[in-house]
PDB file of N, CA and C in Angstrom:
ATOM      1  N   UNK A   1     108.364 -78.672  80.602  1.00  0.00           N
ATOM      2  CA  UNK A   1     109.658 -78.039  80.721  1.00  0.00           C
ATOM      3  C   UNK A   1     109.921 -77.753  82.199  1.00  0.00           C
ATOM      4  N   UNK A   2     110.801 -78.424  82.693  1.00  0.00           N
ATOM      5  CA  UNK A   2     111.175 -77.644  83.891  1.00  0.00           C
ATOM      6  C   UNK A   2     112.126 -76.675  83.803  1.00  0.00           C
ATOM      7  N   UNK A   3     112.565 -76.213  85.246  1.00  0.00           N
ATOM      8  CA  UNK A   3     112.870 -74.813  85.755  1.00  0.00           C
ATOM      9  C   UNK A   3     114.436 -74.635  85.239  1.00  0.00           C
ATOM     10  N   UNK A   4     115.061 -75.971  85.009  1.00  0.00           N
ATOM     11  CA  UNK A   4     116.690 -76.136  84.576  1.00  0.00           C
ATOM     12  C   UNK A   4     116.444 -75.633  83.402  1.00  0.00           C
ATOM     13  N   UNK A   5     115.828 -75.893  82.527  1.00  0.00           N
ATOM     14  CA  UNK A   5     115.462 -76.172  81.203  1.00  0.00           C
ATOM     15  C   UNK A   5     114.585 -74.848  80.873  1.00  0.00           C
ATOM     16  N   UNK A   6     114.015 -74.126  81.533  1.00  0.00           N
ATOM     17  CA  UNK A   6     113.875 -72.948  81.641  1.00  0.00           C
ATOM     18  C   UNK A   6     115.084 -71.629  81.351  1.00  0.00           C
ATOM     19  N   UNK A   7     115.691 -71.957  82.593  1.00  0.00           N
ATOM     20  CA  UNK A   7     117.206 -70.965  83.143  1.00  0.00           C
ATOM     21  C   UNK A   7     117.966 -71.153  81.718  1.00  0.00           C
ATOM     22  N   UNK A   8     118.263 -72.396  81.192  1.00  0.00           N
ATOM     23  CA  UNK A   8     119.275 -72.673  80.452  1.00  0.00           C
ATOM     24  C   UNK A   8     118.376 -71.867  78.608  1.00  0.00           C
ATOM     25  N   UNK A   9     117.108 -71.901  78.698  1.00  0.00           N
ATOM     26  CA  UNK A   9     116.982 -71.370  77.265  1.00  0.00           C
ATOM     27  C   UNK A   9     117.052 -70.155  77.584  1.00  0.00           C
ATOM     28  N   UNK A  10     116.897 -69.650  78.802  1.00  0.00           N
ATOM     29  CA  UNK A  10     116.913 -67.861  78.932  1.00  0.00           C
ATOM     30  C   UNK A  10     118.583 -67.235  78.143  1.00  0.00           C
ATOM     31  N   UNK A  11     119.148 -68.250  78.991  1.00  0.00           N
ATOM     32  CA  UNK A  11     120.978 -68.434  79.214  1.00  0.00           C
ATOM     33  C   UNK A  11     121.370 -67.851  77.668  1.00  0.00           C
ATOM     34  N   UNK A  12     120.815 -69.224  76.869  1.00  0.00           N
ATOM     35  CA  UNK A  12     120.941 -68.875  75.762  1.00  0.00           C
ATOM     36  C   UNK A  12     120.590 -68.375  74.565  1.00  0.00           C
ATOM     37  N   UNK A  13     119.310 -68.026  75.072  1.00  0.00           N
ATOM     38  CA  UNK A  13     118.863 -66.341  74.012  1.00  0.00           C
ATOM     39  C   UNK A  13     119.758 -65.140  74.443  1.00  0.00           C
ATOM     40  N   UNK A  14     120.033 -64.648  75.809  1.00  0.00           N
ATOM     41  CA  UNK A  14     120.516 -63.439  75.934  1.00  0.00           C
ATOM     42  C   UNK A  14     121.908 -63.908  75.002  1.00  0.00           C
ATOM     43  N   UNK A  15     122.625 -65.052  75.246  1.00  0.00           N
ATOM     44  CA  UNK A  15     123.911 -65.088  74.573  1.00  0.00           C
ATOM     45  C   UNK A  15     123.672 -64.729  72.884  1.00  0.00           C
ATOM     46  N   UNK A  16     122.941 -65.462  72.053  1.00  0.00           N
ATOM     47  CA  UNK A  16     122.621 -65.964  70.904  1.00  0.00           C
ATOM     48  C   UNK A  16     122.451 -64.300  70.354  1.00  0.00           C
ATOM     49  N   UNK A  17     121.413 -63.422  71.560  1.00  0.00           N
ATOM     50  CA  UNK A  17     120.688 -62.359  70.692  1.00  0.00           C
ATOM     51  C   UNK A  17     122.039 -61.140  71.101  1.00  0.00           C
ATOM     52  N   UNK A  18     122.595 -61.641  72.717  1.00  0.00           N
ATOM     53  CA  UNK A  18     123.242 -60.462  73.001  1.00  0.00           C
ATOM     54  C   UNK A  18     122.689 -59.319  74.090  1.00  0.00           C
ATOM     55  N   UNK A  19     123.275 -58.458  74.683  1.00  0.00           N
ATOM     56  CA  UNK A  19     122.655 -57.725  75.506  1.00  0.00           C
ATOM     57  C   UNK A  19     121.728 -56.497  75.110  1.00  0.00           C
ATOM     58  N   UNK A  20     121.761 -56.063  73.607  1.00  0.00           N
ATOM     59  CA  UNK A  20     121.165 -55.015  73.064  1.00  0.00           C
ATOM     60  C   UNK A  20     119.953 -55.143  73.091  1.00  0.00           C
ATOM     61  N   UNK A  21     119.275 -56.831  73.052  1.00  0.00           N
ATOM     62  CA  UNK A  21     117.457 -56.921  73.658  1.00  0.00           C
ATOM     63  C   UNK A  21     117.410 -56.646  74.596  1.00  0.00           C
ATOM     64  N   UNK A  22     117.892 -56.598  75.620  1.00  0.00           N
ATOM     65  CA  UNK A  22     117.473 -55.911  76.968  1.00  0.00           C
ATOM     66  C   UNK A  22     117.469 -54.125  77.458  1.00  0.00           C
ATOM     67  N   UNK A  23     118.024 -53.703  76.156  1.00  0.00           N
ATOM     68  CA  UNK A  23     118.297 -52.131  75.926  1.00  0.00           C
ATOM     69  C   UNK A  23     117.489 -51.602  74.825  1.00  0.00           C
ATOM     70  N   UNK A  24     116.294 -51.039  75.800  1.00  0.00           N
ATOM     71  CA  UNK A  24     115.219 -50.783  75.643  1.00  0.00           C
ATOM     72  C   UNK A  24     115.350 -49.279  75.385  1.00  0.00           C
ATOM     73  N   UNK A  25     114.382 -48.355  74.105  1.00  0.00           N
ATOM     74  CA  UNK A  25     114.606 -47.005  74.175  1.00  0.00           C
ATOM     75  C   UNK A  25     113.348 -46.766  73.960  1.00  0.00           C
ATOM     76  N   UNK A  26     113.057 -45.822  75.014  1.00  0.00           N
ATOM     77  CA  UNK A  26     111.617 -45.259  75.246  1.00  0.00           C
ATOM     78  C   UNK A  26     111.748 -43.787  74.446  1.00  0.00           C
ATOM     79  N   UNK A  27     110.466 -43.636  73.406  1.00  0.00           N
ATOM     80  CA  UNK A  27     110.645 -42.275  73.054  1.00  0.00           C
ATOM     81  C   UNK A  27     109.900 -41.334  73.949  1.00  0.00           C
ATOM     82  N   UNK A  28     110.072 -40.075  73.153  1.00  0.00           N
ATOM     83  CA  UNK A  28     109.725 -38.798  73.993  1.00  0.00           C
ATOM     84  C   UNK A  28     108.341 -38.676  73.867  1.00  0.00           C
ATOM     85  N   UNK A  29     107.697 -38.495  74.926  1.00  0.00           N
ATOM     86  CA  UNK A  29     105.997 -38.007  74.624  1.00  0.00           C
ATOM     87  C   UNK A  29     105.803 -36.669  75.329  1.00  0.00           C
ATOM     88  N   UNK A  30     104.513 -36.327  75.032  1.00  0.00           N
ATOM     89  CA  UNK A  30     104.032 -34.905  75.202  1.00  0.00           C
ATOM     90  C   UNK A  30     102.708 -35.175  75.809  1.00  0.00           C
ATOM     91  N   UNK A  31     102.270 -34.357  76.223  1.00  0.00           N
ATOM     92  CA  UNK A  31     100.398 -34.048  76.217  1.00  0.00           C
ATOM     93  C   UNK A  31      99.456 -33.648  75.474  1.00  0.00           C
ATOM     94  N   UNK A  32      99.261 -34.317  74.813  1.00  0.00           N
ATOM     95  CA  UNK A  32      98.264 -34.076  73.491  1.00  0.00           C
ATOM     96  C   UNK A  32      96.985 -33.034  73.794  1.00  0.00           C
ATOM     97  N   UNK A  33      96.661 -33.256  74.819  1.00  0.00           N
ATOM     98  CA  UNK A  33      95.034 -32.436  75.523  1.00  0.00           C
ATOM     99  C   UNK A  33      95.888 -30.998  75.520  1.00  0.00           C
ATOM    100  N   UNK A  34      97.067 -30.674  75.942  1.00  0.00           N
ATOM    101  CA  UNK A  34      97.406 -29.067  75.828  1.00  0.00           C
ATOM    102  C   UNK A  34      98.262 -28.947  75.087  1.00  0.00           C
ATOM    103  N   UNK A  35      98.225 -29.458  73.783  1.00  0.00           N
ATOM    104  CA  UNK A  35      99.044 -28.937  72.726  1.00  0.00           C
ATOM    105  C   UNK A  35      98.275 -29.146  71.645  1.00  0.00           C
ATOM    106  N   UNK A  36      97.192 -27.902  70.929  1.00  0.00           N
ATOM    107  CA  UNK A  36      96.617 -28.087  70.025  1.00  0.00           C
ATOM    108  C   UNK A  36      97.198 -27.477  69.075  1.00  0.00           C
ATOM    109  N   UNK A  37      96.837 -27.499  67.468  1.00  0.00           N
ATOM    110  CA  UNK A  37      97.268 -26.743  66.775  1.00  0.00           C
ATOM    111  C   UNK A  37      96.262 -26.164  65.933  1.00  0.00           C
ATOM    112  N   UNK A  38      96.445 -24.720  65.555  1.00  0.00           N
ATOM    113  CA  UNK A  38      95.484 -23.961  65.187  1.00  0.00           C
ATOM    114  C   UNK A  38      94.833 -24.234  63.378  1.00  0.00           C
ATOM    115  N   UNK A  39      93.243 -24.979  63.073  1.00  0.00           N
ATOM    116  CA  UNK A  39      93.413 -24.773  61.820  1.00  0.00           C
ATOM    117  C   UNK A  39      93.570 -23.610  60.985  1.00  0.00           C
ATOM    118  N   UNK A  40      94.349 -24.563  60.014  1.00  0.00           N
ATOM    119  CA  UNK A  40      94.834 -22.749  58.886  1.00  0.00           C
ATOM    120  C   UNK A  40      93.234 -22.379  58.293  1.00  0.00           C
ATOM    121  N   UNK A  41      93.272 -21.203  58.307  1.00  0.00           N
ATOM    122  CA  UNK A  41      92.015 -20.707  57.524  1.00  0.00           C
ATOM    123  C   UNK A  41      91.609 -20.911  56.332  1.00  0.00           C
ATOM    124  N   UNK A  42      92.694 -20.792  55.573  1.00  0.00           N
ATOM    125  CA  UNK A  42      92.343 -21.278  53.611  1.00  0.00           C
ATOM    126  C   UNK A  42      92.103 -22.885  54.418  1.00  0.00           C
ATOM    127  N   UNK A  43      91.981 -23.612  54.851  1.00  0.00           N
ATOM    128  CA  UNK A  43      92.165 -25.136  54.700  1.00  0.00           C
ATOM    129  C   UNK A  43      90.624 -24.890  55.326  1.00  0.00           C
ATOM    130  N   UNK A  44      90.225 -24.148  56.654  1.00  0.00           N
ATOM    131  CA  UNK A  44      89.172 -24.196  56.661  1.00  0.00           C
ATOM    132  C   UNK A  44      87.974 -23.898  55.695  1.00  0.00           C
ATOM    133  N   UNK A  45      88.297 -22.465  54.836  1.00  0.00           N
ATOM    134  CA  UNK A  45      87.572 -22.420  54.047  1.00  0.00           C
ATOM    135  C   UNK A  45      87.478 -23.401  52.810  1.00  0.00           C
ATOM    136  N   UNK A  46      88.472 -24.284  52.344  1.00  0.00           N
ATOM    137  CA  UNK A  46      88.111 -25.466  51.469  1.00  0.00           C
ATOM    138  C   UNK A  46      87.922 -26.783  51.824  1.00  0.00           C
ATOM    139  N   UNK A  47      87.642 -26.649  53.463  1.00  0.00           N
ATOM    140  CA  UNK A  47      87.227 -27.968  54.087  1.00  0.00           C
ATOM    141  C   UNK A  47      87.851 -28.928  53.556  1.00  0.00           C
ATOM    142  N   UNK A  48      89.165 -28.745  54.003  1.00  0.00           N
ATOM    143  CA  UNK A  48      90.984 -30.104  53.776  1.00  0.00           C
ATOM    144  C   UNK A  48      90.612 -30.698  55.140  1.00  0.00           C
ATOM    145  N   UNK A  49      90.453 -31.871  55.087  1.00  0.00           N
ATOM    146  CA  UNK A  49      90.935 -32.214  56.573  1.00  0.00           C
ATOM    147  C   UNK A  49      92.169 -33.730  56.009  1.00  0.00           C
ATOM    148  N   UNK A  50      92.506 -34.547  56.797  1.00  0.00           N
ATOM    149  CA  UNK A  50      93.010 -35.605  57.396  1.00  0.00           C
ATOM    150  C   UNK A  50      94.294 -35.679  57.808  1.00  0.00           C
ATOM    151  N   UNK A  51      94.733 -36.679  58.001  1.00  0.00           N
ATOM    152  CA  UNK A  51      95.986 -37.083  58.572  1.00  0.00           C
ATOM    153  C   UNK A  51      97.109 -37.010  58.699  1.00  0.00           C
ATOM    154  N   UNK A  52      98.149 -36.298  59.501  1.00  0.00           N
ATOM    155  CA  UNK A  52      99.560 -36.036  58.928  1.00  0.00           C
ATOM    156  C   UNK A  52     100.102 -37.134  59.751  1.00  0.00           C
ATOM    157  N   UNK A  53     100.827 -37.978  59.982  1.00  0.00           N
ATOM    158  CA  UNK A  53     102.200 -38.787  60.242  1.00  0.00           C
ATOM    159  C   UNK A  53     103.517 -38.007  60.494  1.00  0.00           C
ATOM    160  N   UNK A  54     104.188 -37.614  61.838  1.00  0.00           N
ATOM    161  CA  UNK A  54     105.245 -36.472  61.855  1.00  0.00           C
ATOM    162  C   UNK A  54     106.398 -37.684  62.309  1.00  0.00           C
ATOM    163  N   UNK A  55     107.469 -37.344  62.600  1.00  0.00           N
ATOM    164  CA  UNK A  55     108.679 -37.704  63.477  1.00  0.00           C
ATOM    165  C   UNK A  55     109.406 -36.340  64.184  1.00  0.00           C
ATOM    166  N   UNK A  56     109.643 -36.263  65.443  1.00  0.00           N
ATOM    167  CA  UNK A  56     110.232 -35.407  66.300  1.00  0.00           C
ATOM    168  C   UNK A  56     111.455 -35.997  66.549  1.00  0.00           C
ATOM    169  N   UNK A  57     112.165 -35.622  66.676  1.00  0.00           N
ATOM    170  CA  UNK A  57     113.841 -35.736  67.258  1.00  0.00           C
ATOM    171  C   UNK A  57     113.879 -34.785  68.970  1.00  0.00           C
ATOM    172  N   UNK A  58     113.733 -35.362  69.609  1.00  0.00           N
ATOM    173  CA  UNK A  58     113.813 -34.429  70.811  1.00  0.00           C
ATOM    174  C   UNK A  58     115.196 -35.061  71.493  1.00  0.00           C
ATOM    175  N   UNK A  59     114.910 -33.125  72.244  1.00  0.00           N
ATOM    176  CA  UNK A  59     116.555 -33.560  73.170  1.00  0.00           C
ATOM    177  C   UNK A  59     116.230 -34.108  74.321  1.00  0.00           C
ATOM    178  N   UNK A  60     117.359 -34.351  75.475  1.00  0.00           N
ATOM    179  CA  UNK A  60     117.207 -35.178  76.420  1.00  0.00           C
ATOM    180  C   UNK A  60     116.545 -34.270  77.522  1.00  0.00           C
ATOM    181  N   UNK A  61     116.430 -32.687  77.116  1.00  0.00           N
ATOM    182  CA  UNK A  61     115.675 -31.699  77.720  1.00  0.00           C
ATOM    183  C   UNK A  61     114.549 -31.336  77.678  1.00  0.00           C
ATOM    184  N   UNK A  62     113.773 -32.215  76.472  1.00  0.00           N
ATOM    185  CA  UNK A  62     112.753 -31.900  76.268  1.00  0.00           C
ATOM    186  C   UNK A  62     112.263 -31.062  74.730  1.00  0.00           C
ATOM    187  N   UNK A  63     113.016 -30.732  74.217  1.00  0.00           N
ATOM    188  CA  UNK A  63     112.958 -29.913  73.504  1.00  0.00           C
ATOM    189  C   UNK A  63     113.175 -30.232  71.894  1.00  0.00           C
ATOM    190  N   UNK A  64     112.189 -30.259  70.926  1.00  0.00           N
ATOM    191  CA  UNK A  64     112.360 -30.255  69.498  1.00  0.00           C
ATOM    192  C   UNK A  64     113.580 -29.903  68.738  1.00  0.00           C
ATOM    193  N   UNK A  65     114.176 -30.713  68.334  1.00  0.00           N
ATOM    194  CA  UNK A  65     115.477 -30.592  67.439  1.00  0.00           C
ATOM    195  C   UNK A  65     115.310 -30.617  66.203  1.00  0.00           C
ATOM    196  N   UNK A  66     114.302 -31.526  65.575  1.00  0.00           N
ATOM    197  CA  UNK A  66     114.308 -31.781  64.495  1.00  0.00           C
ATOM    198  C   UNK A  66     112.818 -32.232  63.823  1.00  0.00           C
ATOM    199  N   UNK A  67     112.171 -32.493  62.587  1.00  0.00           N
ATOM    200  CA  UNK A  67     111.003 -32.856  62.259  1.00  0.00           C
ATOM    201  C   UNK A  67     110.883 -33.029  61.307  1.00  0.00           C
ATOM    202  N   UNK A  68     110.489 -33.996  60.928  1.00  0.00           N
ATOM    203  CA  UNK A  68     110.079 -34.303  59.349  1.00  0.00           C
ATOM    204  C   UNK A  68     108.352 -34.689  59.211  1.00  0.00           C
ATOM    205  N   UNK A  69     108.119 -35.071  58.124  1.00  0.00           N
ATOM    206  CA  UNK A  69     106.181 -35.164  57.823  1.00  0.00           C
ATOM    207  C   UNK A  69     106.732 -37.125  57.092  1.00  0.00           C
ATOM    208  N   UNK A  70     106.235 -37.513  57.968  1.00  0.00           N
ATOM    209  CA  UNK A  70     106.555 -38.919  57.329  1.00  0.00           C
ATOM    210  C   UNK A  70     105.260 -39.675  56.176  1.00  0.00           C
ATOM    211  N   UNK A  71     104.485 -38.845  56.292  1.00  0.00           N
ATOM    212  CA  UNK A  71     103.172 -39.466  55.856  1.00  0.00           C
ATOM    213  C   UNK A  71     101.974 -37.814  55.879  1.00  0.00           C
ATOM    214  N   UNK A  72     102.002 -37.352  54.669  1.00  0.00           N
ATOM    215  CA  UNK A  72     101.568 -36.066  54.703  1.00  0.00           C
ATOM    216  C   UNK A  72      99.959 -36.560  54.731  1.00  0.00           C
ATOM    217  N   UNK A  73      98.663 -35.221  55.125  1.00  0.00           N
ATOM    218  CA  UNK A  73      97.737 -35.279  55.367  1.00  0.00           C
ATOM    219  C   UNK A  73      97.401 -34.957  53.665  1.00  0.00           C
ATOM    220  N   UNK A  74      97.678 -34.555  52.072  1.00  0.00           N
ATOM    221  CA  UNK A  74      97.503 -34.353  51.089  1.00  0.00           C
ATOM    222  C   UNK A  74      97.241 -32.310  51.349  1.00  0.00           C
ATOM    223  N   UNK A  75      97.689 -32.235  52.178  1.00  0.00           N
ATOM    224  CA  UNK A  75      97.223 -31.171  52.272  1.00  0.00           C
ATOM    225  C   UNK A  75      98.537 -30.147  52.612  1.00  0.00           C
ATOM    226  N   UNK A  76      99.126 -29.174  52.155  1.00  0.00           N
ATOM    227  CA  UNK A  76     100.609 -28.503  52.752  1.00  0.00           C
ATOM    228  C   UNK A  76     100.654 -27.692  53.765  1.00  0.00           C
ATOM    229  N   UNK A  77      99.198 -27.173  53.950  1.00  0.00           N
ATOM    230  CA  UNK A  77      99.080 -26.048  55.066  1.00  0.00           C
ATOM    231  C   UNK A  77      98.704 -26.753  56.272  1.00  0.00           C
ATOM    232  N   UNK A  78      97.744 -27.934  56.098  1.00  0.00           N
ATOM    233  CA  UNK A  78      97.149 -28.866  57.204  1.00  0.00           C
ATOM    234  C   UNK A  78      99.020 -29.670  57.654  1.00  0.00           C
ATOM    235  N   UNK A  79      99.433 -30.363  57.162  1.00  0.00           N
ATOM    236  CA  UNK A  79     101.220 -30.006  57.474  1.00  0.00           C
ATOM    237  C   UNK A  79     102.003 -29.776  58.455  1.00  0.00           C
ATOM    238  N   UNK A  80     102.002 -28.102  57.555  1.00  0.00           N
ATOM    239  CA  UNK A  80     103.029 -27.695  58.141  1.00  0.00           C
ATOM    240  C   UNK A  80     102.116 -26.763  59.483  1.00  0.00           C
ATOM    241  N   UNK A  81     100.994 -26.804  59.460  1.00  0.00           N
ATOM    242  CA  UNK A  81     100.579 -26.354  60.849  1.00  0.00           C
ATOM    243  C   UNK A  81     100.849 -27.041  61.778  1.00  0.00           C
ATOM    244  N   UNK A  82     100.281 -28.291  61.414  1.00  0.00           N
ATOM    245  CA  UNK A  82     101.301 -29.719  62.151  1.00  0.00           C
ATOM    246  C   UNK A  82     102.649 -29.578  63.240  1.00  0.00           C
ATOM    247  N   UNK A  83     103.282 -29.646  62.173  1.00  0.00           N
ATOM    248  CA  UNK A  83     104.244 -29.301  62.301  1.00  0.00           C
ATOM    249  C   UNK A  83     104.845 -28.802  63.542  1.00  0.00           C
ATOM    250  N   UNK A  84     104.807 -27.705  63.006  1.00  0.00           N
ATOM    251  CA  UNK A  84     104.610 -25.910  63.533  1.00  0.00           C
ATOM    252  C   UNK A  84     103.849 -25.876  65.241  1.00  0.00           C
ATOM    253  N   UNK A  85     102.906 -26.900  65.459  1.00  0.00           N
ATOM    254  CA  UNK A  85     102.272 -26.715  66.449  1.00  0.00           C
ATOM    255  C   UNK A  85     103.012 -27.835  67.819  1.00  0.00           C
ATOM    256  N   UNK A  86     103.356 -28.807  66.697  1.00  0.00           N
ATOM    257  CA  UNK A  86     103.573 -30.144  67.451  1.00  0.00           C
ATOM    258  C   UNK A  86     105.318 -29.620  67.863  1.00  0.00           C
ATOM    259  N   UNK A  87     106.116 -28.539  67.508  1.00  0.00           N
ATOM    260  CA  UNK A  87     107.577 -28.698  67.658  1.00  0.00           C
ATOM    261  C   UNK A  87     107.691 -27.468  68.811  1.00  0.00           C
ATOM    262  N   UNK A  88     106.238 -26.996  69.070  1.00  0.00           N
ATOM    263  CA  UNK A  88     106.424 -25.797  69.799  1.00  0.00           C
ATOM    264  C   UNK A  88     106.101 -26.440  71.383  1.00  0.00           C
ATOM    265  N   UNK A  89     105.787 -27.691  71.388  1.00  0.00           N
ATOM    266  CA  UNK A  89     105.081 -28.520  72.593  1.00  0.00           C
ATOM    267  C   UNK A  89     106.427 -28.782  73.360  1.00  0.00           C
ATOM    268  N   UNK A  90     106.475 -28.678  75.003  1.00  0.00           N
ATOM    269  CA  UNK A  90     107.214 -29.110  75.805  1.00  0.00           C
ATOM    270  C   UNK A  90     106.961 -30.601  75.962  1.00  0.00           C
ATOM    271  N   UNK A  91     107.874 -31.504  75.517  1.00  0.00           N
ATOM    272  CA  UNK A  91     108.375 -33.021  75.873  1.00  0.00           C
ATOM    273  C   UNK A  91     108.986 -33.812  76.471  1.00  0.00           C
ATOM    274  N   UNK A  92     108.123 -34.622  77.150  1.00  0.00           N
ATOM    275  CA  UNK A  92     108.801 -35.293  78.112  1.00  0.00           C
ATOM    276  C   UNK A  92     110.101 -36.057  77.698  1.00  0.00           C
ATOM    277  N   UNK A  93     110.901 -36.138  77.447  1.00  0.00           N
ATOM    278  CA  UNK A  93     112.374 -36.655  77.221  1.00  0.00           C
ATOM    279  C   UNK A  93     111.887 -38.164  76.973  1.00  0.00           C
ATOM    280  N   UNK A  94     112.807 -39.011  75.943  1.00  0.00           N
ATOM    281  CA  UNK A  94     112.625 -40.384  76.010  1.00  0.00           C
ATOM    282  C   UNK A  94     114.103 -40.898  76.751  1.00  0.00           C
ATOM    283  N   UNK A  95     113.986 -42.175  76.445  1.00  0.00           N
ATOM    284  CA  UNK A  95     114.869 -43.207  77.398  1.00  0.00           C
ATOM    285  C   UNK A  95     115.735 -43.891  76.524  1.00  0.00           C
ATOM    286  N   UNK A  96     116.722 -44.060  77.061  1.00  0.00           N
ATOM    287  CA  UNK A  96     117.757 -45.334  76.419  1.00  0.00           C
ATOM    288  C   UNK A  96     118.499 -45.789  77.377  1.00  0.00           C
ATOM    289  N   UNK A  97     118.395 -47.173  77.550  1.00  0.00           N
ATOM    290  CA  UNK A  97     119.283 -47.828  78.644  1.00  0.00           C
ATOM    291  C   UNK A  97     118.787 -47.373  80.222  1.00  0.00           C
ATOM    292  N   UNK A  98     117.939 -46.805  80.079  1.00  0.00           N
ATOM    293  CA  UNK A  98     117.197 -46.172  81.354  1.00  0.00           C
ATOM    294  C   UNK A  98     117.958 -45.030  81.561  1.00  0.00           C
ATOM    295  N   UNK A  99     118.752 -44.219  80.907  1.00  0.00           N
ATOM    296  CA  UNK A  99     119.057 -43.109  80.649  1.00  0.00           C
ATOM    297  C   UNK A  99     118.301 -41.944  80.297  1.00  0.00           C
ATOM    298  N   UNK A 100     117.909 -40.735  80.496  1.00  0.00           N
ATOM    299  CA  UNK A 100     117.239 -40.190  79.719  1.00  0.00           C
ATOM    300  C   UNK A 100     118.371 -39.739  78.543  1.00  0.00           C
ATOM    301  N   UNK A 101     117.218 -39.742  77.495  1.00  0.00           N
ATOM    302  CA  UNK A 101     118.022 -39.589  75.645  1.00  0.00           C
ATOM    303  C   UNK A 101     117.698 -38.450  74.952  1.00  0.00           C
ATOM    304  N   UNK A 102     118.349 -38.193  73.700  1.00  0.00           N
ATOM    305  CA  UNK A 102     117.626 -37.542  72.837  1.00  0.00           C
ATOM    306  C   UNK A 102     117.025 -39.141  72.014  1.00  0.00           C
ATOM    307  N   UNK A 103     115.728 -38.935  71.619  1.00  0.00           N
ATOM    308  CA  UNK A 103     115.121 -39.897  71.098  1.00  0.00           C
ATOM    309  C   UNK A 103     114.067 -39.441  69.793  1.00  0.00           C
ATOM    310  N   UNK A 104     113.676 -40.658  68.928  1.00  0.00           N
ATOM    311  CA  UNK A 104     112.741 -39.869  67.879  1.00  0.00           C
ATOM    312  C   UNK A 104     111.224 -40.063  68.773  1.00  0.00           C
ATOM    313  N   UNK A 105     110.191 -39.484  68.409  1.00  0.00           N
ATOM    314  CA  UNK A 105     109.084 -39.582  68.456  1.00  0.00           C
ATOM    315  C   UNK A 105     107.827 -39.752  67.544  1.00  0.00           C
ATOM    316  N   UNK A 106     106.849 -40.559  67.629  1.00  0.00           N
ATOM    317  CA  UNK A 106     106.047 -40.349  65.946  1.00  0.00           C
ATOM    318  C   UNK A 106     105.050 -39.794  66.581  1.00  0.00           C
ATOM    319  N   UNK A 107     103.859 -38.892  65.780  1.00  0.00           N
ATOM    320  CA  UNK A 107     102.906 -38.367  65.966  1.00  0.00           C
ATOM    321  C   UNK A 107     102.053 -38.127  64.940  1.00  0.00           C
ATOM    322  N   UNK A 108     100.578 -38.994  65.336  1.00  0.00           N
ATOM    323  CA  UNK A 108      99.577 -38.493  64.080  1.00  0.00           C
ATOM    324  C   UNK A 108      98.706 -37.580  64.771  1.00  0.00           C
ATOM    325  N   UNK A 109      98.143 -36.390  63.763  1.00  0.00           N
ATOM    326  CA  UNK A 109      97.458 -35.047  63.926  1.00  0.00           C
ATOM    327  C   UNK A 109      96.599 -35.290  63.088  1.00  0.00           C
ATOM    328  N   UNK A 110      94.855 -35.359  63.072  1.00  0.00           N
ATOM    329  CA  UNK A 110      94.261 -35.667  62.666  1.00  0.00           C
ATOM    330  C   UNK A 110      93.311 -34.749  62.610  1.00  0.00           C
ATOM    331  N   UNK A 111      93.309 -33.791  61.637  1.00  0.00           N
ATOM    332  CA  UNK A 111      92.465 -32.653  61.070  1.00  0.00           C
ATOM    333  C   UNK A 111      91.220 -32.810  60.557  1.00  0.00           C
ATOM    334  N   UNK A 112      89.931 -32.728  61.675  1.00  0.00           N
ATOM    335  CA  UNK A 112      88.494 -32.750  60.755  1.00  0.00           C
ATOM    336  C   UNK A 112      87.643 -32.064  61.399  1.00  0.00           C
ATOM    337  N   UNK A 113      86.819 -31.751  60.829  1.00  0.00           N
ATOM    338  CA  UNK A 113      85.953 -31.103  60.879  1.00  0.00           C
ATOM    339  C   UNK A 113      84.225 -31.136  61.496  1.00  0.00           C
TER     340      UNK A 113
END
């Protein structure tokens, strides 16, 4: 393939797909090392541990708007401590268009012992 033949398939993917592949949205992240969350005590005393799956909605300030449990740990207190711990964390803002955004974020919290 040469370099014509190059230029010209670039040409016509951006046309074909459009400019929205090149509009890229970076979500919001945090620092995981200083944002722990405290285990709940009944969960300690019946030794619950595993996995929660969250989504954050953050603003373009940084800040938790919204949260859901996309994938619960089987556990309600392991959760919503989750939760609770992960919405209280200062976030770095995500991106859209090289804008800063409000953007979603995913986060797994992984409770063991």
């Amino acid at each position: 393939m040469n370099k014509r033949s190059i230029s010209i398939t670039a040409a016509l993917l951006f046309f074909v797909a459009g400019p929205n592949v090149l509009a890229a949205e970076v979500p919001a992240t945090f620092d995981a090392k200083s944002c722990k969350a405290e285990y709940p005590k009944t969960s300690l005393l019946n030794e619950e541990q595993g996995a929660v799956s969250m989504a954050f909605l953050v603003s373009a300030d940084g800040h938790v708007l919204d949260s859901k449990v996309e994938k619960t740990s089987g556990y309600k207190n392991l959760d919503r401590a989750a939760v609770k711990a992960i919405s209280a964390c200062k976030f770095k803002p995500g991106m859209k268009d090289g804008n800063v955004a409000q953007t979603w974020a995913k986060v797994e919290y992984v409770w063991s012992l």
